[in-house]
C-alpha atoms as a PDB file:
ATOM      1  CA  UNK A   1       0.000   0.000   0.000  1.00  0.00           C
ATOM      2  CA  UNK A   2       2.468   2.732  -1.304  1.00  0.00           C
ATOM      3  CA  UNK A   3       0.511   5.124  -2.590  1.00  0.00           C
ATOM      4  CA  UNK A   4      -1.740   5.128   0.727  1.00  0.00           C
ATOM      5  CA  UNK A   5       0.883   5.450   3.398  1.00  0.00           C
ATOM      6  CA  UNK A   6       2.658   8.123   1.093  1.00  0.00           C
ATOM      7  CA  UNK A   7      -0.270  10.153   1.324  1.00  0.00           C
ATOM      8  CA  UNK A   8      -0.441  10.023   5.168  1.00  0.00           C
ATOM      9  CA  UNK A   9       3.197  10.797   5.064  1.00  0.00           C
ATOM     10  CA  UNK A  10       3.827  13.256   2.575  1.00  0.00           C
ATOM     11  CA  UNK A  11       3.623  16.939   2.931  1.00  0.00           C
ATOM     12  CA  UNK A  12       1.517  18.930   0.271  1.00  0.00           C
ATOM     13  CA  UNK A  13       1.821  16.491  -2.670  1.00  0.00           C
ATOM     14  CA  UNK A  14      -0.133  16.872  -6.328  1.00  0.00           C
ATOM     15  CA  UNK A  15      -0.685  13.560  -8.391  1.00  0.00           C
ATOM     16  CA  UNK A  16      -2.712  12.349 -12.235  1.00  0.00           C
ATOM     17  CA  UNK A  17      -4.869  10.939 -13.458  1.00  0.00           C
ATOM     18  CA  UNK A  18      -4.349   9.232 -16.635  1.00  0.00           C
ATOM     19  CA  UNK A  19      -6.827   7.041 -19.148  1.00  0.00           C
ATOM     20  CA  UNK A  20      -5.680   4.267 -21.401  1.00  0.00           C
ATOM     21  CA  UNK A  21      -5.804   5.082 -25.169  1.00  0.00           C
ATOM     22  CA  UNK A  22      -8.201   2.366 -26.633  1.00  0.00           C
ATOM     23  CA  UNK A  23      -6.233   2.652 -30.030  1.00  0.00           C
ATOM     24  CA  UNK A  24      -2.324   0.883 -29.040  1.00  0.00           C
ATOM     25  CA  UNK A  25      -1.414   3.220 -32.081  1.00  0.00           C
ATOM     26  CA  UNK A  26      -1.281   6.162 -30.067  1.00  0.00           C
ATOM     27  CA  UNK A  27       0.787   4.599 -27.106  1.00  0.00           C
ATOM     28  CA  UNK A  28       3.906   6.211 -28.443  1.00  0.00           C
ATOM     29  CA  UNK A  29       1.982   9.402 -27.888  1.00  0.00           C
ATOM     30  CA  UNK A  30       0.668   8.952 -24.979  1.00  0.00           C
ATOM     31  CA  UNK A  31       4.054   7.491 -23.196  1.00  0.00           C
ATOM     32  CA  UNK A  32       5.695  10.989 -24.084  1.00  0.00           C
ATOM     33  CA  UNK A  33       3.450  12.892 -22.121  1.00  0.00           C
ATOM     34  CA  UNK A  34       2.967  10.474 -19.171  1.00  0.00           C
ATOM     35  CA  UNK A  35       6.760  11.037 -19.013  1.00  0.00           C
ATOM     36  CA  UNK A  36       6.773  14.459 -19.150  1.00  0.00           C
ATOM     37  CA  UNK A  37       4.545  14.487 -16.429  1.00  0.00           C
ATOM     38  CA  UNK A  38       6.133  11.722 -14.460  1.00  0.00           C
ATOM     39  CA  UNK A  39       9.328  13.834 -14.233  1.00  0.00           C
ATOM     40  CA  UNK A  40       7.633  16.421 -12.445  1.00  0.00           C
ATOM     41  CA  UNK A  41       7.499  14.018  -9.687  1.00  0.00           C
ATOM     42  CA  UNK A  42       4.231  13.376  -8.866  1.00  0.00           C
ATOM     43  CA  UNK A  43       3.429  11.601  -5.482  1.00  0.00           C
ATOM     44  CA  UNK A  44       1.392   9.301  -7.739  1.00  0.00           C
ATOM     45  CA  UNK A  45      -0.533   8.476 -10.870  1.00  0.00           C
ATOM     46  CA  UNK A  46      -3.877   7.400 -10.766  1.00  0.00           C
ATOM     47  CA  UNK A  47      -5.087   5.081 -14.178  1.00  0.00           C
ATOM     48  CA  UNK A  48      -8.922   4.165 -15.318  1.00  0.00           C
ATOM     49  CA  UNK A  49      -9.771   0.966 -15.332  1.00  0.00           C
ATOM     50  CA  UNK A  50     -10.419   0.803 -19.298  1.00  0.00           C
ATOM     51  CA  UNK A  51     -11.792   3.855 -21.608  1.00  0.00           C
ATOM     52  CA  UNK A  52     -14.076   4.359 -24.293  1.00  0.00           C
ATOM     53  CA  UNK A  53     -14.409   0.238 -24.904  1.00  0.00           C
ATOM     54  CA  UNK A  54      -9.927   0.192 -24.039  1.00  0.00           C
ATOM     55  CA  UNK A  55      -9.649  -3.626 -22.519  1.00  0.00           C
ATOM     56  CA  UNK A  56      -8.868  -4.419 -18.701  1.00  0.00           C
ATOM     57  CA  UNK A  57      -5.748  -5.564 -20.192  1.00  0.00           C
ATOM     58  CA  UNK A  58      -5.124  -2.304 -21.625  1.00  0.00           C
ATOM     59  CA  UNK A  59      -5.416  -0.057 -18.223  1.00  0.00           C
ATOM     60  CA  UNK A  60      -2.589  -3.269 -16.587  1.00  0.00           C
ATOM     61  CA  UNK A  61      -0.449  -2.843 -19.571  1.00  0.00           C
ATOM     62  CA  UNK A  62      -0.568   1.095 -18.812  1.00  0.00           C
ATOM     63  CA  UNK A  63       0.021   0.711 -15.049  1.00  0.00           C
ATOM     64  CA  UNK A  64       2.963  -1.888 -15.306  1.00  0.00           C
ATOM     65  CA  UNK A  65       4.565   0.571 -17.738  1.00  0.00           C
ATOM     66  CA  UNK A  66       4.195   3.336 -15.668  1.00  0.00           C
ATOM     67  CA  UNK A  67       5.308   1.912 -12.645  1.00  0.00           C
ATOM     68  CA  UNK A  68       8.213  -0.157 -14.277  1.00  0.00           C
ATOM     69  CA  UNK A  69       9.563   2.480 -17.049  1.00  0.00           C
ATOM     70  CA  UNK A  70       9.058   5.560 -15.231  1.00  0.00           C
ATOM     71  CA  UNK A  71       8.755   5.273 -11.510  1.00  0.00           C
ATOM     72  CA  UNK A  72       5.759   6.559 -10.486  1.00  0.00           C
ATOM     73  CA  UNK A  73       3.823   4.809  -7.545  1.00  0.00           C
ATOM     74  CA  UNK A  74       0.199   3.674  -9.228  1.00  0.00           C
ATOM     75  CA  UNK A  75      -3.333   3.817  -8.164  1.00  0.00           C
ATOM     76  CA  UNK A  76      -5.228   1.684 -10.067  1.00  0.00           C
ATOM     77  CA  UNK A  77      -9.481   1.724 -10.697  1.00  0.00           C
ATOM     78  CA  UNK A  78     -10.987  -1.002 -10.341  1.00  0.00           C
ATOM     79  CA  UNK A  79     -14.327  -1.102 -11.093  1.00  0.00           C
ATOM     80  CA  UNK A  80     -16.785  -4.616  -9.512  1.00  0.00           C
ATOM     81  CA  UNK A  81     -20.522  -4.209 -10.281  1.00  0.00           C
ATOM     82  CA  UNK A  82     -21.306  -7.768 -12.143  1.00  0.00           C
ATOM     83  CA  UNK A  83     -17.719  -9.139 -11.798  1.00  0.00           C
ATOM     84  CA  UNK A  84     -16.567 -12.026 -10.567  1.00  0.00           C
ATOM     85  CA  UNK A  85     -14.237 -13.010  -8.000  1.00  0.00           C
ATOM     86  CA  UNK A  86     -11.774 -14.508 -10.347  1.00  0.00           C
ATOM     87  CA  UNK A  87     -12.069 -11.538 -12.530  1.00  0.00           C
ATOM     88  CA  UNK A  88     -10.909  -9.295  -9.566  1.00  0.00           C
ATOM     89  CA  UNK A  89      -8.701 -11.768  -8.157  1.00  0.00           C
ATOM     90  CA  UNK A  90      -6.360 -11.799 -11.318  1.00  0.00           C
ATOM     91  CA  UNK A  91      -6.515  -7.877 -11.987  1.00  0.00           C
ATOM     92  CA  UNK A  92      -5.069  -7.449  -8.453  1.00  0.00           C
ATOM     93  CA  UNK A  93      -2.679 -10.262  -8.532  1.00  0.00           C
ATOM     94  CA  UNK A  94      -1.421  -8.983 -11.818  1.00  0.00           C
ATOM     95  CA  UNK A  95      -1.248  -5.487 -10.147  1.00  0.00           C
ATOM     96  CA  UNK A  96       1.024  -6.958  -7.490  1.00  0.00           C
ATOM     97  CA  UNK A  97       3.110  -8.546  -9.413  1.00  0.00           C
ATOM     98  CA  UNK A  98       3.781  -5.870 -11.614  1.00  0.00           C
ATOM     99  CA  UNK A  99       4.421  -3.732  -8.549  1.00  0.00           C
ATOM    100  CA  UNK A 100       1.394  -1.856  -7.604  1.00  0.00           C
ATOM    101  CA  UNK A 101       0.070  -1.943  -4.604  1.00  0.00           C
ATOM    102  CA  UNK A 102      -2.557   0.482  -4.306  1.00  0.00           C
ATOM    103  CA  UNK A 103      -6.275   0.558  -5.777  1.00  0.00           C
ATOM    104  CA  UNK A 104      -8.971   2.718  -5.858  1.00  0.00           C
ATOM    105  CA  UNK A 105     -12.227   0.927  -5.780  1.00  0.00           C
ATOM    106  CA  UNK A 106     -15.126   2.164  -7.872  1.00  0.00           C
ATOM    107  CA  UNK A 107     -19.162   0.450  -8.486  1.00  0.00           C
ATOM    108  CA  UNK A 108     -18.854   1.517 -11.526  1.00  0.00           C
ATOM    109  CA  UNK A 109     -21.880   0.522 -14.550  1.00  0.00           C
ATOM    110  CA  UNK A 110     -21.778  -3.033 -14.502  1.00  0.00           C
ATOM    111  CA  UNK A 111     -20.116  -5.562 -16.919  1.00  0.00           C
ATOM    112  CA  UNK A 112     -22.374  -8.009 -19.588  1.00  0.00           C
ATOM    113  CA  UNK A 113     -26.266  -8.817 -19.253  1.00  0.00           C
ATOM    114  CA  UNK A 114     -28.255  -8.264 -16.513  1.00  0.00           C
ATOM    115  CA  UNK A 115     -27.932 -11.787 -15.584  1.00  0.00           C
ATOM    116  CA  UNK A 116     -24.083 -11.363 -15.122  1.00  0.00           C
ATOM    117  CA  UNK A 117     -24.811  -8.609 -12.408  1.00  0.00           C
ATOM    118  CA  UNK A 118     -27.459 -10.611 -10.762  1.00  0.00           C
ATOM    119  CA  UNK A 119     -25.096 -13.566  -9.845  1.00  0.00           C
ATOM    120  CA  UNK A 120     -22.081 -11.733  -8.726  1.00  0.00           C
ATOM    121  CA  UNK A 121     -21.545 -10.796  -4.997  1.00  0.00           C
ATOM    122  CA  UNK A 122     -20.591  -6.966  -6.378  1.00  0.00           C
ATOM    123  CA  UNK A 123     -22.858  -4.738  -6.483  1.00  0.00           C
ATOM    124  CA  UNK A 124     -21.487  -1.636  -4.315  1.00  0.00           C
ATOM    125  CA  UNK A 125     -17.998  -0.023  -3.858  1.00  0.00           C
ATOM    126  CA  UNK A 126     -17.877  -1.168  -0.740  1.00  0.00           C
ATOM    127  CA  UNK A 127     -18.420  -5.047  -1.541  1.00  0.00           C
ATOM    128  CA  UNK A 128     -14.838  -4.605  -3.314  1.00  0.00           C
ATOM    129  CA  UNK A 129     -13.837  -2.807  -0.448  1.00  0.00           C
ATOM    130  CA  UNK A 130     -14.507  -5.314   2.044  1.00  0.00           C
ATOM    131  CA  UNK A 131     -13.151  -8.136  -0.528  1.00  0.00           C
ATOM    132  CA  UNK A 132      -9.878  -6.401  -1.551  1.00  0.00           C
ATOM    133  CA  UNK A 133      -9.380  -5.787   2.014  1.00  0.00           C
ATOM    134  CA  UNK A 134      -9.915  -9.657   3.408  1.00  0.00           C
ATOM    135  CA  UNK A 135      -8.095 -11.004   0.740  1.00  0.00           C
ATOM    136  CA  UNK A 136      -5.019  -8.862  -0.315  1.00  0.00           C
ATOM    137  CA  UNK A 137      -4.013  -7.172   3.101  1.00  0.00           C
ATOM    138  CA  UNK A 138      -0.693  -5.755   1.508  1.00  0.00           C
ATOM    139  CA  UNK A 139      -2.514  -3.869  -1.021  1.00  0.00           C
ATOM    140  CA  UNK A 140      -4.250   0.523  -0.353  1.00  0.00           C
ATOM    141  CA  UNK A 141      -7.353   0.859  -1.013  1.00  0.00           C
ATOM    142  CA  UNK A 142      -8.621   4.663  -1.902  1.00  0.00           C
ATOM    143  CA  UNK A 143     -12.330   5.197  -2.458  1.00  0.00           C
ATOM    144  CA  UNK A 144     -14.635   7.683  -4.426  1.00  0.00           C
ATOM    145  CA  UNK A 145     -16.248  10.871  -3.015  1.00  0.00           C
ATOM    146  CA  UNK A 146     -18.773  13.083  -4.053  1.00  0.00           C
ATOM    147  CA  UNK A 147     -18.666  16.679  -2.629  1.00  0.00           C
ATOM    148  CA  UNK A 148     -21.979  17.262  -4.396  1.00  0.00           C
ATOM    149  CA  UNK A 149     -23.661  13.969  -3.460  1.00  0.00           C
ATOM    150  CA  UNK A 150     -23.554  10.846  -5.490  1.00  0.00           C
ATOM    151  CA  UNK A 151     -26.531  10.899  -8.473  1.00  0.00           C
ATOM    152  CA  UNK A 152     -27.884   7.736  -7.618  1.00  0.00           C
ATOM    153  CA  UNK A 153     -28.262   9.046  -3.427  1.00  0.00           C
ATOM    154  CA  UNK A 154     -31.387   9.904  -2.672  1.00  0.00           C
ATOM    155  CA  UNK A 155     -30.300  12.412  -0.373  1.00  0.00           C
ATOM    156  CA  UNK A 156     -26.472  14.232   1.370  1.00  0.00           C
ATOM    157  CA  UNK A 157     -27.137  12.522   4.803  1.00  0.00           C
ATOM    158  CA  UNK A 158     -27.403   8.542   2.936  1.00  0.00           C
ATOM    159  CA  UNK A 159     -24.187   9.630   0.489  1.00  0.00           C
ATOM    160  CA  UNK A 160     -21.937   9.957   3.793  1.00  0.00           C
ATOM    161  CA  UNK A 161     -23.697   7.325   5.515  1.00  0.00           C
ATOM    162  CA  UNK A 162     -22.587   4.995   2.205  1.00  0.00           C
ATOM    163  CA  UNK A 163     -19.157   6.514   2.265  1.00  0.00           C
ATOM    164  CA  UNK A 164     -18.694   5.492   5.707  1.00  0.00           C
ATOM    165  CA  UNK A 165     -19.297   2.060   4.954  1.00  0.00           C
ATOM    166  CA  UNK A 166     -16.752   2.170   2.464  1.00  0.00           C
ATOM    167  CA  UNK A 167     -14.149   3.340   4.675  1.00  0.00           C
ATOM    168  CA  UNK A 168     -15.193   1.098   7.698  1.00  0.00           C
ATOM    169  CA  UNK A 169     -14.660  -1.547   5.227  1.00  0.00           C
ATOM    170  CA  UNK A 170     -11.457  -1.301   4.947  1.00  0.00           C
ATOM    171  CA  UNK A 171     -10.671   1.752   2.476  1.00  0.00           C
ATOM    172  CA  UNK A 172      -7.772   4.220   3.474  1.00  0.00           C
ATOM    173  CA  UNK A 173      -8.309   7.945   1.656  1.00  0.00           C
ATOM    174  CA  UNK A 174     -11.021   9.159  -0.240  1.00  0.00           C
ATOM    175  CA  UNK A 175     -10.456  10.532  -3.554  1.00  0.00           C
ATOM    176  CA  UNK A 176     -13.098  13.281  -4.714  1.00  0.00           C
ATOM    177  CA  UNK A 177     -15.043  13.536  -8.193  1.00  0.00           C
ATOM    178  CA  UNK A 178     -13.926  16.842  -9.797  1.00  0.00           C
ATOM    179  CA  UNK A 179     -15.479  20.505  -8.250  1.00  0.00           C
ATOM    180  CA  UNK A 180     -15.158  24.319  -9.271  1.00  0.00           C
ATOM    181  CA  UNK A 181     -16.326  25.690  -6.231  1.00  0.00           C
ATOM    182  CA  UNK A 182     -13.603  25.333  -3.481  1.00  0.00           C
ATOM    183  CA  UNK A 183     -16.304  25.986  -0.827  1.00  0.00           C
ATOM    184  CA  UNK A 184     -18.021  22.597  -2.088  1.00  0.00           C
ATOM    185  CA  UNK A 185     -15.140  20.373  -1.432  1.00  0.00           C
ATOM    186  CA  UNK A 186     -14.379  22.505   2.306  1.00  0.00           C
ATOM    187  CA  UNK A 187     -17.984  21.441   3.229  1.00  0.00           C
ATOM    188  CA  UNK A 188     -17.673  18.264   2.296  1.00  0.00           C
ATOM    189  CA  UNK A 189     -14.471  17.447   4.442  1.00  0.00           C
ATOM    190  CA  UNK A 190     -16.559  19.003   7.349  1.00  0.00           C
ATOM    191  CA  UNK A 191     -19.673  16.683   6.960  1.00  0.00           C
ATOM    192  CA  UNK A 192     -17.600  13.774   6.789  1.00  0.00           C
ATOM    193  CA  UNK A 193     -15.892  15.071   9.712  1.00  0.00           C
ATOM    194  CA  UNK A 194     -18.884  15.468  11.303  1.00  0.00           C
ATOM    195  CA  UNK A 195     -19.759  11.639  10.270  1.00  0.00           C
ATOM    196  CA  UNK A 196     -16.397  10.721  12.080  1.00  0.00           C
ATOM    197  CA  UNK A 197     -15.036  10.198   9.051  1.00  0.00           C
ATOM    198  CA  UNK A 198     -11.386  11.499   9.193  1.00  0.00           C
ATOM    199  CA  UNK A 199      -9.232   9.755   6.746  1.00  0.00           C
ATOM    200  CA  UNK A 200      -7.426  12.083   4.123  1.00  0.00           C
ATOM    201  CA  UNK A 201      -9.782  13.586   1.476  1.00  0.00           C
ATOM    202  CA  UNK A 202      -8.348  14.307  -1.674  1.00  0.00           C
ATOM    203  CA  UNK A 203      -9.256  17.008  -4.126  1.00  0.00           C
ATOM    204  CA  UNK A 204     -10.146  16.073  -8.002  1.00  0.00           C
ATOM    205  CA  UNK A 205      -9.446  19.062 -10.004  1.00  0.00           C
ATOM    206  CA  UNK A 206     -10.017  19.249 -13.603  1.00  0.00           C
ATOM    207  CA  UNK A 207      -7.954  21.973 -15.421  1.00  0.00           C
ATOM    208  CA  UNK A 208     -10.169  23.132 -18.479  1.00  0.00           C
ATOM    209  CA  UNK A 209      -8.647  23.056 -21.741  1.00  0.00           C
ATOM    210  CA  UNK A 210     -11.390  23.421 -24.131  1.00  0.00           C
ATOM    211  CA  UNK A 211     -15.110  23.896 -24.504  1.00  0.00           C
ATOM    212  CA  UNK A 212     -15.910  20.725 -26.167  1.00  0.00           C
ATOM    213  CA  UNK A 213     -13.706  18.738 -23.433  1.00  0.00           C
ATOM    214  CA  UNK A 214     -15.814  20.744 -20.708  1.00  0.00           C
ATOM    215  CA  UNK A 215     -19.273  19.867 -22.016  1.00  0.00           C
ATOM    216  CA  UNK A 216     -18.422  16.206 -22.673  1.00  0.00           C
ATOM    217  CA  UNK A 217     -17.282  15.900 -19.332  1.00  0.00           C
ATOM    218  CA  UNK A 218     -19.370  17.309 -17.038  1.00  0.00           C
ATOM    219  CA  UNK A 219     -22.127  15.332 -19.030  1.00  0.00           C
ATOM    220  CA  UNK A 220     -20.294  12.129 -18.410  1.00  0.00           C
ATOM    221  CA  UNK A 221     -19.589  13.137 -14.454  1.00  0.00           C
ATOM    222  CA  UNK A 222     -22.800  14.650 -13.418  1.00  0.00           C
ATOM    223  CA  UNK A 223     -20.646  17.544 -11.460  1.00  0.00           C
ATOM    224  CA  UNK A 224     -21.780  21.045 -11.132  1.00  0.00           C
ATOM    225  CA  UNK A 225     -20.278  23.830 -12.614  1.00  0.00           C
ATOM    226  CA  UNK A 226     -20.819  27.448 -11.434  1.00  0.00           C
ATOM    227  CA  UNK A 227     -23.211  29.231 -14.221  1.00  0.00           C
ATOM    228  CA  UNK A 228     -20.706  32.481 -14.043  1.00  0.00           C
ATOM    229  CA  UNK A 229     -17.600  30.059 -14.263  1.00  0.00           C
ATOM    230  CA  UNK A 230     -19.096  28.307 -17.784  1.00  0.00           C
ATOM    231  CA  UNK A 231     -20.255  31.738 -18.952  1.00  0.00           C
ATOM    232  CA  UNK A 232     -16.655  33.016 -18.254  1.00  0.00           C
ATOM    233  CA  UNK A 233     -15.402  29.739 -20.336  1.00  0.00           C
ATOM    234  CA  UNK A 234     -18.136  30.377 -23.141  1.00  0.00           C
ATOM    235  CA  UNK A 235     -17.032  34.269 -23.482  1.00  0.00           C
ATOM    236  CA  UNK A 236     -13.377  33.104 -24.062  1.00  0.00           C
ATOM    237  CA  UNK A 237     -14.316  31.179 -26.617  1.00  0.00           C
ATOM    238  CA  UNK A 238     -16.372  33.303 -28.675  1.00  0.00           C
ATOM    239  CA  UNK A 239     -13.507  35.456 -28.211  1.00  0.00           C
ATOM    240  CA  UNK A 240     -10.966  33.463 -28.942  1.00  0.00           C
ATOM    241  CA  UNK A 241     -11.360  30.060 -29.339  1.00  0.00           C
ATOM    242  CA  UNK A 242      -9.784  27.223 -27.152  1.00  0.00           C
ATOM    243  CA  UNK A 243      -6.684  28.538 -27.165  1.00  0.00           C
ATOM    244  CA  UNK A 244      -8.588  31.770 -24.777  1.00  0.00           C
ATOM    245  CA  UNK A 245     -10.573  28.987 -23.542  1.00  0.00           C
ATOM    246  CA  UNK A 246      -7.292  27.620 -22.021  1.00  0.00           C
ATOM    247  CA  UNK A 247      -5.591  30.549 -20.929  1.00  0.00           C
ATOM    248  CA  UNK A 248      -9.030  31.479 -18.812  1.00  0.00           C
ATOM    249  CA  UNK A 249      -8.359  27.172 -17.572  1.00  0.00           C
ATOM    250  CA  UNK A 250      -5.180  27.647 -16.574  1.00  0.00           C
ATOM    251  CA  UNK A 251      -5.291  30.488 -15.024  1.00  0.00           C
ATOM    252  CA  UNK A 252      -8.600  29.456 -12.668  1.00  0.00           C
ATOM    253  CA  UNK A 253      -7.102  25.917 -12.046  1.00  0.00           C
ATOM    254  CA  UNK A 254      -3.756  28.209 -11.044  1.00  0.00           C
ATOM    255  CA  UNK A 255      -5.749  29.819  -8.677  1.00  0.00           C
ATOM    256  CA  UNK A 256      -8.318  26.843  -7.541  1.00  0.00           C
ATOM    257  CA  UNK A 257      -5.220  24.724  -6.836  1.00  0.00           C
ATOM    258  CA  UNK A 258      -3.221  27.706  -4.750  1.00  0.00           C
ATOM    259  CA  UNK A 259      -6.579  28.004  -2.407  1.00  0.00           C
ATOM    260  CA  UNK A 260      -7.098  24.399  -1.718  1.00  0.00           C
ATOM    261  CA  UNK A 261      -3.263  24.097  -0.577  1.00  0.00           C
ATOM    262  CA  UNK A 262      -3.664  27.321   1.450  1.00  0.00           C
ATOM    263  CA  UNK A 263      -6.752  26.425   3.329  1.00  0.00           C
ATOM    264  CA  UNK A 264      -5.304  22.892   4.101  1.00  0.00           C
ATOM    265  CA  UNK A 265      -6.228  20.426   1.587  1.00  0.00           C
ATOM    266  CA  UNK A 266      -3.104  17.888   1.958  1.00  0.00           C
ATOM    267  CA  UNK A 267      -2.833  17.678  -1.909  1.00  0.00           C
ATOM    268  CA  UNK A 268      -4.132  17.784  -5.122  1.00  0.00           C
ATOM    269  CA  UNK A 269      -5.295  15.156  -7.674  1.00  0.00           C
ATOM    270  CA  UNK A 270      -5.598  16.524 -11.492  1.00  0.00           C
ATOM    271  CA  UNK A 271      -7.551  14.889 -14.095  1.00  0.00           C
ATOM    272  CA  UNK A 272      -5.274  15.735 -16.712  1.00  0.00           C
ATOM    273  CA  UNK A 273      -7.158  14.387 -19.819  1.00  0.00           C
ATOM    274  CA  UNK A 274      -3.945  12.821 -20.997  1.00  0.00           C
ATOM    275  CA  UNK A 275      -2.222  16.368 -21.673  1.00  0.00           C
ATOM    276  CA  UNK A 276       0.758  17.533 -20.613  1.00  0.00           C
ATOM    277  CA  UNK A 277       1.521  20.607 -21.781  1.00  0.00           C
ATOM    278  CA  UNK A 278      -1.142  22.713 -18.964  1.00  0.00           C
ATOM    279  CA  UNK A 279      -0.165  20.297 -16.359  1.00  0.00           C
ATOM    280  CA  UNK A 280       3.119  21.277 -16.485  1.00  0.00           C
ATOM    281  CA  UNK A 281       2.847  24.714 -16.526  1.00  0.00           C
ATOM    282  CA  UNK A 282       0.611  24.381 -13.590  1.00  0.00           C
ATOM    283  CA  UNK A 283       3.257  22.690 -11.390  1.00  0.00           C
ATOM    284  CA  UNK A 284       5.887  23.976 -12.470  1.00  0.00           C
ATOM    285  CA  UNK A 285       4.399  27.813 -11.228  1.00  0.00           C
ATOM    286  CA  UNK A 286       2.898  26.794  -8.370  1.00  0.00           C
ATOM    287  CA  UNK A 287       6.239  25.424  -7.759  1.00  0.00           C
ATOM    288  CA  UNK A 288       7.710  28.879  -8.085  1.00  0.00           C
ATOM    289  CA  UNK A 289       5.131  30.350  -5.860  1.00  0.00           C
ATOM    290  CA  UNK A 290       6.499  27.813  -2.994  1.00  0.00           C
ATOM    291  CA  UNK A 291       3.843  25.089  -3.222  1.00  0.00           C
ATOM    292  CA  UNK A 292       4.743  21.281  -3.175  1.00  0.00           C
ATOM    293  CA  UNK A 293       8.326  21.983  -1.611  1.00  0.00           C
END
């Protein structure tokens, strides 16, 4: 469990997120920039389980590279609802063995028929919580959280009393679904405080880079997005295109990211869409500004 006990240990620390390409054509690609950011040293990198139809096999070839060529500690989604036990039993044994230790466990949409999710044990987060953790003792577990609430919970109060089940199971650090509104995620950390919930809760936070990547996003997440923060992303556009659109990104994830770290958030997790070129800019100033030291 690297990547967990790092991020007890570690002092203000910023990590990725990174998806596998479904076409192996673009790998090359895709290996340059995971390198570029890698040598930024990130406390981790976090990869989806599988993209846009990408295999299993795919998101295990990705994390063994990334943890074997570059370096960089790996959390690894794993997603249960309608798998099997075998299924998840050789994805984490083939994690181990390529040296990851660390998961985060997701539900997730289910895999095959209807009749495939009614016979497996999986059907919640935390039944792959509770499983990883019995089984593979050696091996983190982070979990998903929701500053917003979870779509499917019928109300705030049931979302944290779900969450709690998923740490009490066994799961070490929540990881949070992207936010805009810095206020959202402080809440959050104080309900769950509230709950008794005080394991570390890390910030998702999704650097905009273009309009298009915005809107397919959020409709893909279900997250919120403050109506005067899209109109502010809409006006760059019109006025100049994505490239405004990602000067106006870069310069509210700049100061998004600063805030968190100054009101205590112990790091930062950024989706980086599999892009380099903002993410590095990003560190690299906040760097300069005397964050992450």
């Amino acid at each position: 469990m690297q990547v967990a006990k790092n991020i007890n240990d570690a002092g203000q620390f910023f990590s990725f997120e990174f998806f596998p390409p479904k076409d192996k054509s673009t790998w090359p690609k895709f290996m340059e920039r995971a390198e570029r950011l890698a040598a930024l040293n990130p406390l981790f990198a976090s990869v989806t389980y599988g993209a846009g139809g990408s295999s299993h096999e795919n998101s295990l070839e990705i994390c063994s590279l990334l943890k074997q060529e570059m370096g960089v500690d790996i959390l690894a989604h794993l997603t249960c609802v309608g798998a099997s036990e075998t299924s998840i039993d050789g994805f984490v044994e083939s994690l181990v063995q390529a040296g990851v230790s660390d998961i985060l466990a997701l539900g997730g949409d289910g895999v095959g028929n209807a009749g495939d999710v009614k016979k497996s044990r999986f059907f919640h987060a935390s039944d792959l919580v509770e499983y990883v953790d019995s089984k593979f003792s050696e091996v983190g577990i982070g979990v998903a959280g929701y500053p917003g609430g979870h779509p499917d919970s019928p109300s705030l109060v049931r979302d944290l009393e779900f969450h709690h089940t998923k740490l009490s199971k066994g799961a070490d650090f929540t990881m949070t679904q992207l936010f805009f509104d810095n206020r959202v995620y402080f809440d959050y950390v104080e309900r769950l405080a509230d709950f008794g919930i005080e394991r570390p809760v890390i910030p998702g936070v999704l650097p905009i880079q273009s309009l298009s990547s915005l809107r397919r996003i959020m409709s893909l997440c279900g997250a919120a997005i403050p109506g005067d923060l899209y109109c502010g992303v809409e006006k760059a556009f019109d006025r100049g295109g994505d490239e405004a659109v990602m000067a106006f990104g870069f310069d509210f994830a700049r100061k998004q990211i600063a805030d968190l770290l100054d009101k205590g958030a112990p790091g930062v997790h950024i989706y980086s869409l599999n892009r380099a070129a903002m993410c590095e800019r990003l560190i690299t100033d906040l760097k300069g500004e005397g964050y992450f030291c």
